[in-house]
C-alpha atoms as a PDB file:
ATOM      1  CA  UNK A   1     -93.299  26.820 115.037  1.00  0.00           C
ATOM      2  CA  UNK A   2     -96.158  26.707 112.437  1.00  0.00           C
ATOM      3  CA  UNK A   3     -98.846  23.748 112.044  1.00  0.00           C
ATOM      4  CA  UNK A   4     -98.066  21.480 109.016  1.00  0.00           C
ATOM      5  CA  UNK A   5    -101.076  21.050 106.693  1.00  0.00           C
ATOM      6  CA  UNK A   6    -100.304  17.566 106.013  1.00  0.00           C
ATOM      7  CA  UNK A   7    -100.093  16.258 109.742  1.00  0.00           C
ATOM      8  CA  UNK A   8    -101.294  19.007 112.315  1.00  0.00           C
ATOM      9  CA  UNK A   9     -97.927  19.076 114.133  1.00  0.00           C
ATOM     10  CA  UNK A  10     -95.912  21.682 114.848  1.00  0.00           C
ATOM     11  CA  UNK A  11     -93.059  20.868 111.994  1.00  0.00           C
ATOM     12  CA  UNK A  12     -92.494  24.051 110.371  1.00  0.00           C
ATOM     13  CA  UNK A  13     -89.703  27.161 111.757  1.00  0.00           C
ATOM     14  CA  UNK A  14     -90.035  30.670 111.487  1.00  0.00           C
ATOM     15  CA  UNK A  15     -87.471  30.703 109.313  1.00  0.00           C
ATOM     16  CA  UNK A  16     -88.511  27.735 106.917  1.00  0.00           C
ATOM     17  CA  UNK A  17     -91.583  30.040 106.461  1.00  0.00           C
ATOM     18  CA  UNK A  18     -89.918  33.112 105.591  1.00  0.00           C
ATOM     19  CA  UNK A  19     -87.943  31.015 103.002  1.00  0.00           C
ATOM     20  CA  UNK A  20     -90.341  29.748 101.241  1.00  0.00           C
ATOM     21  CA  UNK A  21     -90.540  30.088  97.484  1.00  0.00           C
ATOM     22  CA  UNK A  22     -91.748  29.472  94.325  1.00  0.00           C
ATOM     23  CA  UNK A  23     -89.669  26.097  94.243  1.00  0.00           C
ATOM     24  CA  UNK A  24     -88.348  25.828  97.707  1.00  0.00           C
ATOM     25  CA  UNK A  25     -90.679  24.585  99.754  1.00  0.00           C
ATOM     26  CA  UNK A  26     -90.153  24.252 103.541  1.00  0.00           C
ATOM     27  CA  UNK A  27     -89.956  20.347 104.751  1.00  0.00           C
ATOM     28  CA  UNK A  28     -92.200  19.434 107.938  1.00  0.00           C
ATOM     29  CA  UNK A  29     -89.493  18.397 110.601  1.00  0.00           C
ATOM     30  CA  UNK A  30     -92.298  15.832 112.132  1.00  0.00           C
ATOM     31  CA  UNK A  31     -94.317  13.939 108.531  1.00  0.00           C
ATOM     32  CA  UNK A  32     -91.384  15.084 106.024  1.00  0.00           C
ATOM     33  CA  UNK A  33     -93.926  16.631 103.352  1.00  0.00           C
ATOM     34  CA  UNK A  34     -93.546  19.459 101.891  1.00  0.00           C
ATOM     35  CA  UNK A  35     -95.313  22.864 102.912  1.00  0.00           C
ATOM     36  CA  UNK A  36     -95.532  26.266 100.843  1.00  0.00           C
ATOM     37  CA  UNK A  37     -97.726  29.296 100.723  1.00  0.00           C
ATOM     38  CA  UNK A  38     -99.991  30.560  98.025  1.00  0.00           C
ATOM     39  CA  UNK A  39     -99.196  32.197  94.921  1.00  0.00           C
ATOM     40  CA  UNK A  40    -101.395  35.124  95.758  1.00  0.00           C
ATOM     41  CA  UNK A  41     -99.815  35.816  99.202  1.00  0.00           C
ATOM     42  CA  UNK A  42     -96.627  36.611  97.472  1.00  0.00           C
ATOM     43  CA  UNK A  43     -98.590  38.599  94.517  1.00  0.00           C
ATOM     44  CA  UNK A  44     -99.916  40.547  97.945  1.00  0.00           C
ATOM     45  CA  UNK A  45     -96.315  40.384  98.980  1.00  0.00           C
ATOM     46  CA  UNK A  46     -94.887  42.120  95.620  1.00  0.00           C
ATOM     47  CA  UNK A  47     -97.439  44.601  95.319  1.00  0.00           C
ATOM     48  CA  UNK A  48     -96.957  45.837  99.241  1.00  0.00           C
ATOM     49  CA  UNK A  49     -93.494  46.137  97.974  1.00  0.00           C
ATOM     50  CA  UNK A  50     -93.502  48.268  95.388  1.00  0.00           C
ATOM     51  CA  UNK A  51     -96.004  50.406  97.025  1.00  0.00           C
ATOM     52  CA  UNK A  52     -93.233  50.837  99.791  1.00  0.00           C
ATOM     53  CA  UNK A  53     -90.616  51.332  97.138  1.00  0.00           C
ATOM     54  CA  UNK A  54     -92.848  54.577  95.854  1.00  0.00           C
ATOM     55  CA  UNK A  55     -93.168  55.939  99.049  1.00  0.00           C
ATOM     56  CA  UNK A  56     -89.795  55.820  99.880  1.00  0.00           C
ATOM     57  CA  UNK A  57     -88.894  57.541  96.173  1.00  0.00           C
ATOM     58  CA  UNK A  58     -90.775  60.571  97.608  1.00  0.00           C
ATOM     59  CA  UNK A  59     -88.835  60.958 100.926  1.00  0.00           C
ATOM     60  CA  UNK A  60     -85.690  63.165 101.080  1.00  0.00           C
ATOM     61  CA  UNK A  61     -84.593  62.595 104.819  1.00  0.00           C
ATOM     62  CA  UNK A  62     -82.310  59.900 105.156  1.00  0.00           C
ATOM     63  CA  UNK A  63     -82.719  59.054 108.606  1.00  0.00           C
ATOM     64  CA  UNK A  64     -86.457  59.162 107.987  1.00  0.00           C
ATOM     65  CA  UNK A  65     -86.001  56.355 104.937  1.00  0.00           C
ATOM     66  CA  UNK A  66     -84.460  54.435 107.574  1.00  0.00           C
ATOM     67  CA  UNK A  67     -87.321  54.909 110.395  1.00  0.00           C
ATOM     68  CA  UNK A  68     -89.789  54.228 107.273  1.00  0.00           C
ATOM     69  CA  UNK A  69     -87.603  51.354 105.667  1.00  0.00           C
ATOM     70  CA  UNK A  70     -87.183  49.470 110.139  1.00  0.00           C
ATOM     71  CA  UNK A  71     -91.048  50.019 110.465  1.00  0.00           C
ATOM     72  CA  UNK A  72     -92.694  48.945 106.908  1.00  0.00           C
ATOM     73  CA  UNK A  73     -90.116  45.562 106.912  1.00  0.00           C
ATOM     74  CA  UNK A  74     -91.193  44.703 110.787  1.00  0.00           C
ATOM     75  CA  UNK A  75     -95.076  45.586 109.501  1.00  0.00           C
ATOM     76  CA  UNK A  76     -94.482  43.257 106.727  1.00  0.00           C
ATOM     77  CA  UNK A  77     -92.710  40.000 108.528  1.00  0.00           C
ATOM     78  CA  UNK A  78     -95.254  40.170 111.404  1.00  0.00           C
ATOM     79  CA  UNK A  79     -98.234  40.745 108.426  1.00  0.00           C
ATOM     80  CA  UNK A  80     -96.612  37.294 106.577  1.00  0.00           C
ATOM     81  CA  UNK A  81     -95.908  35.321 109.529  1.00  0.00           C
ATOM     82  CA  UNK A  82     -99.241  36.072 110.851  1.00  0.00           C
ATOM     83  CA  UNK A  83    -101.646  36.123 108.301  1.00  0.00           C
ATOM     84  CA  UNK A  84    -100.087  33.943 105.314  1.00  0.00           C
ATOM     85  CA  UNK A  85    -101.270  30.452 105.334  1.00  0.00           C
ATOM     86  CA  UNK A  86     -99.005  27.195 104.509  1.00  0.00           C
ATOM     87  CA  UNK A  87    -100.908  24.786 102.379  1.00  0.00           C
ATOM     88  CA  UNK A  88     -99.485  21.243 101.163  1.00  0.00           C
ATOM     89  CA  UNK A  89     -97.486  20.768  98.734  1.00  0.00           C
ATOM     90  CA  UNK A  90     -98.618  17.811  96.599  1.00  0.00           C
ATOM     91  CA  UNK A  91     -96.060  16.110  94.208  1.00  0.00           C
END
């Protein structure tokens, strides 16, 4: 569970964090308010992306694309669910 920006607590799930988007915000299960991340973490987000993407064009090996593909997406989730702030959503 993640600190809420609005109330301190413990109200946000792994999973509302991963879902988070553009317009759907997660919902604090303790004040209610909404929660999101910024803008630029998923501009960060995109960009680590596509950079993976290119690598992967230049890789023949299947079962290497797959070792590549397992370790880049577990870098990434632990990278986001680490490192990516929530901040309040105000309406």
């Amino acid at each position: 569970m993640y600190k809420c920006p609005h109330c301190g607590k413990k109200g946000i799930s792994v999973w509302g964090k991963l879902t988070i988007g553009m317009y759907n915000p997660a919902i604090c299960k303790e004040c209610g308010n909404e929660v999101r991340v910024p803008y630029t973490s998923a501009l960060i987000l995109s960009i680590f992306t596509v950079g993976f993407i290119t690598v992967l064009s230049f890789v023949d090996s299947i079962i290497l694309k797959i070792v590549i593909s397992v370790v880049m997406a577990s870098l990434s989730l632990f990278l986001y669910l680490k490192y990516v702030p929530l901040i309040p959503e105000y309406k």
